[in-house]
N, C-alpha and C. Protein backbone atom coordinates (compact mmCIF):
# COMPACT_ATOMS: atom_id res chain seq x y z
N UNK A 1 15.99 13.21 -7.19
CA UNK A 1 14.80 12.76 -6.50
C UNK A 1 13.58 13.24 -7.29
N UNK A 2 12.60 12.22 -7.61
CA UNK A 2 11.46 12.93 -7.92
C UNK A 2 10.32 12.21 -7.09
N UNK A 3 9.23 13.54 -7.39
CA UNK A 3 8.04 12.94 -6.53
C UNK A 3 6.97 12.42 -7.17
N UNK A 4 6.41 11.53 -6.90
CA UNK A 4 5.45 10.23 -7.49
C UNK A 4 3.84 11.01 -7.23
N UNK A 5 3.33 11.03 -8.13
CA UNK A 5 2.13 11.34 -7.93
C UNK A 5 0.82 10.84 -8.96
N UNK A 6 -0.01 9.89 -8.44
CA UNK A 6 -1.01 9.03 -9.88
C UNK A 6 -2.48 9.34 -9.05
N UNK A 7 -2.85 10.02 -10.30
CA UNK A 7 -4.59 10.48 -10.05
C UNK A 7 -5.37 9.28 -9.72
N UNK A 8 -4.50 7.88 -10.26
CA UNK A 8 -5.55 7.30 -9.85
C UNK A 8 -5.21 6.13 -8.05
N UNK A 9 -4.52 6.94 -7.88
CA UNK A 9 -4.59 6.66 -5.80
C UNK A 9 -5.03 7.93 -5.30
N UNK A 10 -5.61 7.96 -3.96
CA UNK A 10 -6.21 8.83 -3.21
C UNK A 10 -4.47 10.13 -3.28
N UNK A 11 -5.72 11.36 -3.14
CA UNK A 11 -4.34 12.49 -2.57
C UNK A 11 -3.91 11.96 -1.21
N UNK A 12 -2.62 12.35 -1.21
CA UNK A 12 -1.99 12.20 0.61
C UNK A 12 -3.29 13.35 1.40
N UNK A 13 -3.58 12.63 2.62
CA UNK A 13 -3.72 13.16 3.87
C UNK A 13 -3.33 13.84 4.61
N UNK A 14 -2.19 14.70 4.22
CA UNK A 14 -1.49 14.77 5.28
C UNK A 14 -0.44 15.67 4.27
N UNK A 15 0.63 16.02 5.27
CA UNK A 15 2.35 17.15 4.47
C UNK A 15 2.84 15.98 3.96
N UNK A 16 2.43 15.19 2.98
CA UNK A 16 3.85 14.28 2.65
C UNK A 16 3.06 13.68 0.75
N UNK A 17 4.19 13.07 0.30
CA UNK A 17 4.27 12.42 -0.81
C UNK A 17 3.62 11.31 -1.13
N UNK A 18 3.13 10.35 -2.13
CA UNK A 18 2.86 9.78 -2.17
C UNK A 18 3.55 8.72 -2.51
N UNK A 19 4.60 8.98 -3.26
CA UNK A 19 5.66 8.22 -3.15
C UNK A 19 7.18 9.53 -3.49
N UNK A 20 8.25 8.51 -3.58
CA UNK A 20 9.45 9.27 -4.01
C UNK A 20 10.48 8.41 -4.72
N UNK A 21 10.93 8.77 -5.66
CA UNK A 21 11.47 7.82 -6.72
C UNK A 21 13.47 8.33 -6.45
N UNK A 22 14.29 7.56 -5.91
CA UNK A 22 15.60 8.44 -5.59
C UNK A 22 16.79 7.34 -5.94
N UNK A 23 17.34 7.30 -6.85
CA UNK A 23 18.62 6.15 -7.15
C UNK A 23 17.91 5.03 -7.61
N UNK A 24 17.19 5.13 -8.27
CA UNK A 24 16.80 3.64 -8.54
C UNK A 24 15.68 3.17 -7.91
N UNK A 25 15.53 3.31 -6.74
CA UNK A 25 14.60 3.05 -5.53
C UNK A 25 13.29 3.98 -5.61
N UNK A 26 11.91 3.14 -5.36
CA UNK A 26 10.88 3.53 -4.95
C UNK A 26 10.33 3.41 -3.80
N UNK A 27 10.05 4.92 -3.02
CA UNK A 27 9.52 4.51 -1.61
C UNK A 27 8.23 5.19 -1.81
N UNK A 28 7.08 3.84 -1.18
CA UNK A 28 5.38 4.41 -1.15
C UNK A 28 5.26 4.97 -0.14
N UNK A 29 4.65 6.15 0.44
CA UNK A 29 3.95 6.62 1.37
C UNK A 29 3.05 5.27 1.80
N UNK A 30 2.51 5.02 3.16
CA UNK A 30 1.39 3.77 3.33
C UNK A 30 0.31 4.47 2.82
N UNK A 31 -0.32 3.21 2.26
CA UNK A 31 -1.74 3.56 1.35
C UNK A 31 -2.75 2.52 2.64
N UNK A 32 -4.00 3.29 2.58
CA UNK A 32 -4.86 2.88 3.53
C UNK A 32 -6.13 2.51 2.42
N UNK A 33 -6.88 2.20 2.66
CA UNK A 33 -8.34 1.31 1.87
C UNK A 33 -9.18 3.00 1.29
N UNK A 34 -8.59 4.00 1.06
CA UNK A 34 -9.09 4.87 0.49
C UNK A 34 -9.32 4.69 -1.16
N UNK A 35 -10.82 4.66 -0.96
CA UNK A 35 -11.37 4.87 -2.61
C UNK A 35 -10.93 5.89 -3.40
N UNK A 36 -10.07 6.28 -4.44
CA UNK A 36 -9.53 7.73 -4.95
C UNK A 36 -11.22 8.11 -5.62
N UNK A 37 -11.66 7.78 -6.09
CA UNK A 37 -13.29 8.16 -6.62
C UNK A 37 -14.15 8.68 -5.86
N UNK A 38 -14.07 8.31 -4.86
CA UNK A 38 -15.38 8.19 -4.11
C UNK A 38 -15.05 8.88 -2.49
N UNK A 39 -13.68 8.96 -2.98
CA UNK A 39 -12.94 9.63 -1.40
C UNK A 39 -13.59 9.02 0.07
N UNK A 40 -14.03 7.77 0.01
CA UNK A 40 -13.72 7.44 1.17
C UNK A 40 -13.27 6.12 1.29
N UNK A 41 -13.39 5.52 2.46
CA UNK A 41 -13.02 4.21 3.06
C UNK A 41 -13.94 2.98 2.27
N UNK A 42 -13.18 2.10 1.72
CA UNK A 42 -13.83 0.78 1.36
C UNK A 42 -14.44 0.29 2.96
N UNK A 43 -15.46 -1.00 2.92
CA UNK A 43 -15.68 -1.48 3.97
C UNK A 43 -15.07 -2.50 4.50
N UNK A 44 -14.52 -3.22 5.28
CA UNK A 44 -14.33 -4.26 5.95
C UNK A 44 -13.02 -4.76 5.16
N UNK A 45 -12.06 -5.83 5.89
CA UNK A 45 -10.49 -6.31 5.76
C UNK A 45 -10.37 -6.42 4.21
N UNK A 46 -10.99 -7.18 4.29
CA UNK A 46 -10.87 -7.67 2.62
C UNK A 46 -10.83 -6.89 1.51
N UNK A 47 -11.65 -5.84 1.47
CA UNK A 47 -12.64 -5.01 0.43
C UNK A 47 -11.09 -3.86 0.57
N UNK A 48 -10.56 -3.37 2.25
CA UNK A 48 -9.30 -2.00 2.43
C UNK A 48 -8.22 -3.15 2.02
N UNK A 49 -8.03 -4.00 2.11
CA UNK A 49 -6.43 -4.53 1.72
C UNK A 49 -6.50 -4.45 -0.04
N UNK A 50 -8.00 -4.83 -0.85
CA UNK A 50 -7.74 -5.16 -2.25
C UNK A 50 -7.54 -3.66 -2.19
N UNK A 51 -8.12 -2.59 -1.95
CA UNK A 51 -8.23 -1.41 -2.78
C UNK A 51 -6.55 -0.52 -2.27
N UNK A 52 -5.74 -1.40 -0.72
CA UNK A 52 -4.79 -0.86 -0.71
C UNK A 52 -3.91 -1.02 -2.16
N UNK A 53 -3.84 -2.21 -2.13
CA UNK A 53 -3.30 -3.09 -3.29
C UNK A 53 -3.60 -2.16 -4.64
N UNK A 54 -4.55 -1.81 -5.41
CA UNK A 54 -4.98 -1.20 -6.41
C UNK A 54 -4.38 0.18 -6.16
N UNK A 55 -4.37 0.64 -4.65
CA UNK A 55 -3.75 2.28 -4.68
C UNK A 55 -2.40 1.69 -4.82
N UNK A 56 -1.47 0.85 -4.88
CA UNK A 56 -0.05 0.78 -3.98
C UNK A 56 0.31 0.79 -6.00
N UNK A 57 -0.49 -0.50 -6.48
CA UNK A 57 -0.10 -0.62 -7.67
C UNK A 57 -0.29 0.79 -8.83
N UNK A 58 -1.28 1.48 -8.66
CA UNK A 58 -1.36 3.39 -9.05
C UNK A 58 -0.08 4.01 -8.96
N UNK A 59 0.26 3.71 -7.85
CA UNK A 59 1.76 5.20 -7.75
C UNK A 59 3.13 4.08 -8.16
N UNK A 60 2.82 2.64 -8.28
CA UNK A 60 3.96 1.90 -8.44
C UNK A 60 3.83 2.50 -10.63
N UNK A 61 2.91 2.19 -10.70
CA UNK A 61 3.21 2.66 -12.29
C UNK A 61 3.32 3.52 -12.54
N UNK A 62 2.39 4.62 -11.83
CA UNK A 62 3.45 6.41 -12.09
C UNK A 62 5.13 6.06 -12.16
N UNK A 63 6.03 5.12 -11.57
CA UNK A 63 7.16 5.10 -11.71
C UNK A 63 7.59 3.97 -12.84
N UNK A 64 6.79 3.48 -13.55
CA UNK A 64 7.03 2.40 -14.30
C UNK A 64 7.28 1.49 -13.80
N UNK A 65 6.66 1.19 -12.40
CA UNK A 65 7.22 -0.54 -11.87
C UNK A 65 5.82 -0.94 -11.69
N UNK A 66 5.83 -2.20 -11.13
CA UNK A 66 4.84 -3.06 -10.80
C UNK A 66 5.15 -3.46 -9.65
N UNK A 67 4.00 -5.11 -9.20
CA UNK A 67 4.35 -5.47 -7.98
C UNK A 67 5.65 -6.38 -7.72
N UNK A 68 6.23 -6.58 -9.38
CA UNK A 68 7.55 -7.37 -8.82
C UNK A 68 8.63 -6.81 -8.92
N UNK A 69 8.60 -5.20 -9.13
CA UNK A 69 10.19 -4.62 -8.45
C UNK A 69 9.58 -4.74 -6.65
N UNK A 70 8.90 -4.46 -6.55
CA UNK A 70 8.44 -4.62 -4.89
C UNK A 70 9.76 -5.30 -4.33
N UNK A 71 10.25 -4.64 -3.11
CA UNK A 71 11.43 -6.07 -2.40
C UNK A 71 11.15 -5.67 -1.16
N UNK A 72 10.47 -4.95 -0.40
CA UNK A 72 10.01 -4.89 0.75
C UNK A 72 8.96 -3.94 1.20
N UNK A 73 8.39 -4.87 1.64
CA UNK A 73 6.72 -3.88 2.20
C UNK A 73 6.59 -4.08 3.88
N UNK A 74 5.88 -3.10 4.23
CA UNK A 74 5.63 -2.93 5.65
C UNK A 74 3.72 -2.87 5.79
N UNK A 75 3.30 -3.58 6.89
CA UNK A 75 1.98 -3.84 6.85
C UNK A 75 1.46 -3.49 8.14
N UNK A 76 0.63 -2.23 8.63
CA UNK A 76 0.18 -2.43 9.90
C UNK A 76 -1.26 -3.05 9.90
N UNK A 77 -1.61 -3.80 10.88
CA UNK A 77 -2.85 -4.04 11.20
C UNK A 77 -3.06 -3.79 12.14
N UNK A 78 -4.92 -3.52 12.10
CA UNK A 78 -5.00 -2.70 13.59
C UNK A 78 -5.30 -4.09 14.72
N UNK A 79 -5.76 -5.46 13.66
CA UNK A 79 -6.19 -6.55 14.70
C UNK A 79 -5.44 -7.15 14.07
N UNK A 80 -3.99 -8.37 14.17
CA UNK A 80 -3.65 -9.24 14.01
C UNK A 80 -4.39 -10.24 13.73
N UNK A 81 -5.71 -10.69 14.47
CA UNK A 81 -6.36 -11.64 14.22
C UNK A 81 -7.12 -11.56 12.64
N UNK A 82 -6.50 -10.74 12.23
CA UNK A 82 -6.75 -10.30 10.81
C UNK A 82 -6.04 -10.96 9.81
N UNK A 83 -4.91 -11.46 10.33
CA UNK A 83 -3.50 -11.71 9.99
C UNK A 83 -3.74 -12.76 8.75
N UNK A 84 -4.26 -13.96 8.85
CA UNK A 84 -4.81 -14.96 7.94
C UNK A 84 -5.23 -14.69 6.50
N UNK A 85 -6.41 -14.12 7.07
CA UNK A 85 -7.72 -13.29 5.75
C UNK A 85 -6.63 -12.13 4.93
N UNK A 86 -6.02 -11.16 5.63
CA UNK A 86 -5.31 -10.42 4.89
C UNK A 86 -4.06 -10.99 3.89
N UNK A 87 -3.58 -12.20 4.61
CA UNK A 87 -2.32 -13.18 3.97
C UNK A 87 -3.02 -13.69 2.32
N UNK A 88 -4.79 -14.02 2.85
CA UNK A 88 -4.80 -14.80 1.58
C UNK A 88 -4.84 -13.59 0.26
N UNK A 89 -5.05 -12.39 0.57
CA UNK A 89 -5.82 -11.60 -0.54
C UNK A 89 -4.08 -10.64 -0.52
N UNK A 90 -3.65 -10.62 0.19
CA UNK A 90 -2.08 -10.21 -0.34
C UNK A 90 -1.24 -11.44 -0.85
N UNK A 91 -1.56 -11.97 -1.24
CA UNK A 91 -0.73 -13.75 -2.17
C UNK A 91 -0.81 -13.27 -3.43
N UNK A 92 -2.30 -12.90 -3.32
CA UNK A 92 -2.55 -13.05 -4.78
C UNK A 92 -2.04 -11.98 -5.82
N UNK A 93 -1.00 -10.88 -4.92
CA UNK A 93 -0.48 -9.62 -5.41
C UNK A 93 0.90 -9.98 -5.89
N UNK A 94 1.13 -10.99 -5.20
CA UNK A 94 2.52 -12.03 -4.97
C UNK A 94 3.19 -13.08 -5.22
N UNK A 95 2.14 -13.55 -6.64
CA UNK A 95 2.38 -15.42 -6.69
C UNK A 95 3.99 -15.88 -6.60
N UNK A 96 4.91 -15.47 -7.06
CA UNK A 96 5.97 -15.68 -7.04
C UNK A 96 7.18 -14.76 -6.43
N UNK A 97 8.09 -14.87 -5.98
CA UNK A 97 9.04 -14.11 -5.65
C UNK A 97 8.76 -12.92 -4.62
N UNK A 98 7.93 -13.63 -3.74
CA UNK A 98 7.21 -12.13 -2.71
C UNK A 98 8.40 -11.68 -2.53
N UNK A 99 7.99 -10.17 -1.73
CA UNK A 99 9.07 -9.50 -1.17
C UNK A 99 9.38 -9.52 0.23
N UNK A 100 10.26 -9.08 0.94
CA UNK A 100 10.43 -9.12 2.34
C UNK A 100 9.12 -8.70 3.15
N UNK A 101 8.69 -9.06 4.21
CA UNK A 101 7.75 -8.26 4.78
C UNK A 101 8.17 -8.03 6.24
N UNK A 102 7.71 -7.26 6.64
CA UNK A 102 7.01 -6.90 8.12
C UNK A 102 5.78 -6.55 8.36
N UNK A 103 5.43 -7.26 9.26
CA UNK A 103 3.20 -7.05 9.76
C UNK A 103 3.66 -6.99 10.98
N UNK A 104 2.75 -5.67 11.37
CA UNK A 104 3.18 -5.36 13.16
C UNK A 104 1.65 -4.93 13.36
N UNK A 105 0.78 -5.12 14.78
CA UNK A 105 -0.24 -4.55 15.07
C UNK A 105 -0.25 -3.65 15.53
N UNK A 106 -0.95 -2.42 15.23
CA UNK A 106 -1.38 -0.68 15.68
C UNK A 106 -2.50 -0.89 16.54
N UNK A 107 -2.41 0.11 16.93
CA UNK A 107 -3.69 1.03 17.93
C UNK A 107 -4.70 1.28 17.10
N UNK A 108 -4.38 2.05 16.20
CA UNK A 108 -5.51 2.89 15.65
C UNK A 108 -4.53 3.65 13.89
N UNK A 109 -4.83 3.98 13.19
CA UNK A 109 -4.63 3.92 11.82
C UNK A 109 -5.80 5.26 11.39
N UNK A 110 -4.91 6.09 10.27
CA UNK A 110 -5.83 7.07 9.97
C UNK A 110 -7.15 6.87 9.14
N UNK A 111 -8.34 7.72 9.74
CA UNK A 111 -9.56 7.62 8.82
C UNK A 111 -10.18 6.25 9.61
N UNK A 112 -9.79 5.53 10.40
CA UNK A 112 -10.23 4.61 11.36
C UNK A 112 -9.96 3.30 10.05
N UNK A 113 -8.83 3.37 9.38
CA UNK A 113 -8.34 2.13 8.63
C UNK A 113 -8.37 0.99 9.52
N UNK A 114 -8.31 -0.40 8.83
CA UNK A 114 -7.79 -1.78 9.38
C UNK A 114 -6.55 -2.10 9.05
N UNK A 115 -5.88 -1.65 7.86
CA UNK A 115 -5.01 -1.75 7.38
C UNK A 115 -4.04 -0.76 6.77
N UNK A 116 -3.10 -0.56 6.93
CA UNK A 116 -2.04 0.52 6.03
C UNK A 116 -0.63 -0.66 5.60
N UNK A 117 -0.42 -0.45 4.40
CA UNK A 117 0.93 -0.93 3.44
C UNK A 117 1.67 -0.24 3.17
N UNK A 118 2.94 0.41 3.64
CA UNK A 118 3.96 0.69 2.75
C UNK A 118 4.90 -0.10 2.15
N UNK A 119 5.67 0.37 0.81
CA UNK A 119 6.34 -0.57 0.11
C UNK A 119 7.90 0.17 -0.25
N UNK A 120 8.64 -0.50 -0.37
CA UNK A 120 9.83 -0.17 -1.27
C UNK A 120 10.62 -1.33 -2.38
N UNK A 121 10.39 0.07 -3.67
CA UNK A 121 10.29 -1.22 -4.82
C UNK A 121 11.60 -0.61 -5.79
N UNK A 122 12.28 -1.51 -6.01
CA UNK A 122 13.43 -0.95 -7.47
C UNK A 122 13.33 -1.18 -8.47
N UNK A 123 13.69 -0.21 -9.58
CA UNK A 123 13.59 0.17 -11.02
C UNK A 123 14.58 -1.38 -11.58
């Protein structure tokens, strides 16, 4: 097992990893719209899903992958009615061969996020 760690995604929040690399397999911690520079929150759907995307792709190359070992990601939103706008600007992470998903709506999300992504991607 090793542990994933790229200066250029935000530090974890929290007791945990940012990712973990174990048999082949990469699992992301969820990345939320945190600026690693600037340490805080991007503004509004669009602006936290690209910069999730930019953190998710950070700790995916600390392991030498990209977004097409990706084979399944998990997506909370805090408003579904989000669901659309977030579809179009996660495509474009995805043109071909997306991976499995699940999008489920939350309550509430840390740092008062709209969005959190976790992923699991293989070598």
């Amino acid at each position: 097992m090793k542990i994933l760690n790229s200066q250029k995604a935000p530090q974890p929040i929290g007791p945990y990893s940012q990712g973990i690399e174990a048999d082949g397999f990469i699992f992301l911690s969820g990345q939320i719209g945190l600026d690693p520079e600037a340490g805080a929150m991007v503004d509004g759907l669009v602006a936290q899903t690209k910069q999730v995307m930019q953190n998710i792709h950070a700790v995916l190359e600390s392991a030498g992958c990209n977004f097409s070992n990706v084979i399944k990601s998990t997506v909370y939103l805090r408003n579904m009615n989000d669901f659309a706008q977030f579809n179009q600007v996660y495509a474009e992470y995805f043109k071909e061969n997306p991976p499995a998903r699940t999008t489920v709506e939350v309550s509430a999300l840390p740092k008062n996020a709209l969005i959190e992504i976790d992923i699991i991607a293989r070598k």
